[in-house]
C-alpha atoms as a PDB file:
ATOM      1  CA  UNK A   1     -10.588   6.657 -20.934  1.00  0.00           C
ATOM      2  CA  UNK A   2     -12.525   9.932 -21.799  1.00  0.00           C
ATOM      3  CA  UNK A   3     -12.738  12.727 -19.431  1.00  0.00           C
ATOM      4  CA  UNK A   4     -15.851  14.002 -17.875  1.00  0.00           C
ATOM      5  CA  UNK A   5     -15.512  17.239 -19.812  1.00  0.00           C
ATOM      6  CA  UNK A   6     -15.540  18.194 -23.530  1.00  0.00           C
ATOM      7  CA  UNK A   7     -11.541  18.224 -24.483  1.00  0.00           C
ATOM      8  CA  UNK A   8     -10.830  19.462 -27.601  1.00  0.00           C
ATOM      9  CA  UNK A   9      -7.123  18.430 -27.577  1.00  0.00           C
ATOM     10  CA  UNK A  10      -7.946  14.748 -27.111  1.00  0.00           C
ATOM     11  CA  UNK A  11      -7.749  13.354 -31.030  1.00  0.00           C
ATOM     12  CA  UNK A  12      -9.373  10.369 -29.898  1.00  0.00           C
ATOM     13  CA  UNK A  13     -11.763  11.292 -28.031  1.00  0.00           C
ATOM     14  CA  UNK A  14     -14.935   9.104 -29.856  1.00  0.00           C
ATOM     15  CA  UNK A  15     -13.052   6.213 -29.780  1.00  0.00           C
ATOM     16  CA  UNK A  16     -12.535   6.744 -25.903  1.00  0.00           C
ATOM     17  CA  UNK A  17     -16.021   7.889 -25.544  1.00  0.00           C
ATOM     18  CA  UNK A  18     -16.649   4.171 -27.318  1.00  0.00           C
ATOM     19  CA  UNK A  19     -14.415   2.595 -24.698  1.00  0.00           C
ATOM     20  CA  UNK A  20     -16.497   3.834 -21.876  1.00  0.00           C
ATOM     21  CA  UNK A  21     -19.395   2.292 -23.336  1.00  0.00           C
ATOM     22  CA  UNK A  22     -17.718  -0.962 -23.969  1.00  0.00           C
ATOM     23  CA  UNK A  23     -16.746  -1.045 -20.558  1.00  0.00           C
ATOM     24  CA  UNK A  24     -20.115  -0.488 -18.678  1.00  0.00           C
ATOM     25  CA  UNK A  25     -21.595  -2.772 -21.473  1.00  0.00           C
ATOM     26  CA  UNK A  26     -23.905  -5.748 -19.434  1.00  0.00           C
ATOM     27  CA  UNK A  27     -22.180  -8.366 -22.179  1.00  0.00           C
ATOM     28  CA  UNK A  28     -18.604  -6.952 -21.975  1.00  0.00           C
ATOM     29  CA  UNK A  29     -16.873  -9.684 -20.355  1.00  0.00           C
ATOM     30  CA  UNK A  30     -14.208  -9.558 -17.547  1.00  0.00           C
ATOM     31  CA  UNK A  31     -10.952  -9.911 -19.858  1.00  0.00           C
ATOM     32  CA  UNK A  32     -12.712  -7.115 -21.883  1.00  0.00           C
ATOM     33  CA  UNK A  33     -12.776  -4.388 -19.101  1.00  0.00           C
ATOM     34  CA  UNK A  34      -9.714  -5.459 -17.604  1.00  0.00           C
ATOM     35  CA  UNK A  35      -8.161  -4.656 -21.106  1.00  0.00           C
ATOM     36  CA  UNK A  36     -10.056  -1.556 -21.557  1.00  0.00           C
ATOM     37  CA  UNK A  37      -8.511  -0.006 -18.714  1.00  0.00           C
ATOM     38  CA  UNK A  38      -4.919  -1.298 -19.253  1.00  0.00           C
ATOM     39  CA  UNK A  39      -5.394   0.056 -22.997  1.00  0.00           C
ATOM     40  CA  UNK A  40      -5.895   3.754 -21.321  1.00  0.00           C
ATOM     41  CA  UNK A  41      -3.814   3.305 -18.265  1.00  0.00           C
ATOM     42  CA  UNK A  42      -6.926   4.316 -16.190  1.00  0.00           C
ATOM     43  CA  UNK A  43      -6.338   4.603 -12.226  1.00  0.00           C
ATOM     44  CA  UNK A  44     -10.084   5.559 -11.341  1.00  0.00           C
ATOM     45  CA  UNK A  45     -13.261   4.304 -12.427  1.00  0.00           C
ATOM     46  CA  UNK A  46     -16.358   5.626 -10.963  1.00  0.00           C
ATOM     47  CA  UNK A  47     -19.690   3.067 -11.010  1.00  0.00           C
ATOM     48  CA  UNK A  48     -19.977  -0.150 -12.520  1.00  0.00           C
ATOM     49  CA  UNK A  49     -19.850  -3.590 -11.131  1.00  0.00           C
ATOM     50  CA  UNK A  50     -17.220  -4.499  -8.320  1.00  0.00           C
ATOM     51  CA  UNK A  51     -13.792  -6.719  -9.659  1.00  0.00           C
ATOM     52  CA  UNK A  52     -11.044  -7.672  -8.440  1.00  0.00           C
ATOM     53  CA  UNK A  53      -8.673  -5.010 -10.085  1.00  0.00           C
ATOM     54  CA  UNK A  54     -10.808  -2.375  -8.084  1.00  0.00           C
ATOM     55  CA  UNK A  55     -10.757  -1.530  -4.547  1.00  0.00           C
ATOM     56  CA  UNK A  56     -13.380   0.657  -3.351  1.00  0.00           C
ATOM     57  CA  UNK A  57     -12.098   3.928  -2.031  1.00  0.00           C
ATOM     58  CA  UNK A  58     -15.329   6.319  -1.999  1.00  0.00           C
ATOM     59  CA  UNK A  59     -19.165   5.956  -1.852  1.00  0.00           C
ATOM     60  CA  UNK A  60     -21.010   9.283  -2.638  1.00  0.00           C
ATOM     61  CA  UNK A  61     -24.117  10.708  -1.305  1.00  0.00           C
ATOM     62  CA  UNK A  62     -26.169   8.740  -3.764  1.00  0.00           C
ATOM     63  CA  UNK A  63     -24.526   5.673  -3.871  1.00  0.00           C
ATOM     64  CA  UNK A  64     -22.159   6.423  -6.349  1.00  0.00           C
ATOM     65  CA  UNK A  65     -18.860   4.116  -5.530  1.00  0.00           C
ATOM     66  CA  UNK A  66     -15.237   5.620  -6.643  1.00  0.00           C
ATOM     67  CA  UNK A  67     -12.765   2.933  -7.417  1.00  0.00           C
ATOM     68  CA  UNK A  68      -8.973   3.033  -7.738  1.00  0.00           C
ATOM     69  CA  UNK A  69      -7.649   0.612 -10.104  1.00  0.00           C
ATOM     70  CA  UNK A  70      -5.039  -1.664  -8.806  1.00  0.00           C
ATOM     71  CA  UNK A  71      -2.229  -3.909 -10.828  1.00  0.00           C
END
């Protein structure tokens, strides 16, 4: 959705910013996310809540869980 770093060739990047919120929202529901990330085509998603469409790949140092995103 929006990278981790300022990019000033991404035209959109406050409405992806606004997509990351969405998606870490507490009252964004599960079709919500899951349409969120098929929007942006995203692969990884670090944090948030475990679901289905994620399989846990990575946990950091400080808990910090990496997810790949699967179909």
């Amino acid at each position: 959705m929006a990278p981790g770093y300022p990019d000033v060739f991404l035209p959109d990047a406050g409405r992806r910013e606004a997509a990351v919120k969405r998606y870490f929202s507490a009252g964004a529901g599960v079709e919500e996310r899951r349409g969120i990330l098929r929007e942006y085509g995203v692969r990884w998603v670090v944090g948030g809540a475990p679901a289905p469409w994620l399989h846990e790949t990575a946990v950091g140092p400080r808990g910090q869980v990496l997810y790949r995103v699967v179909p």
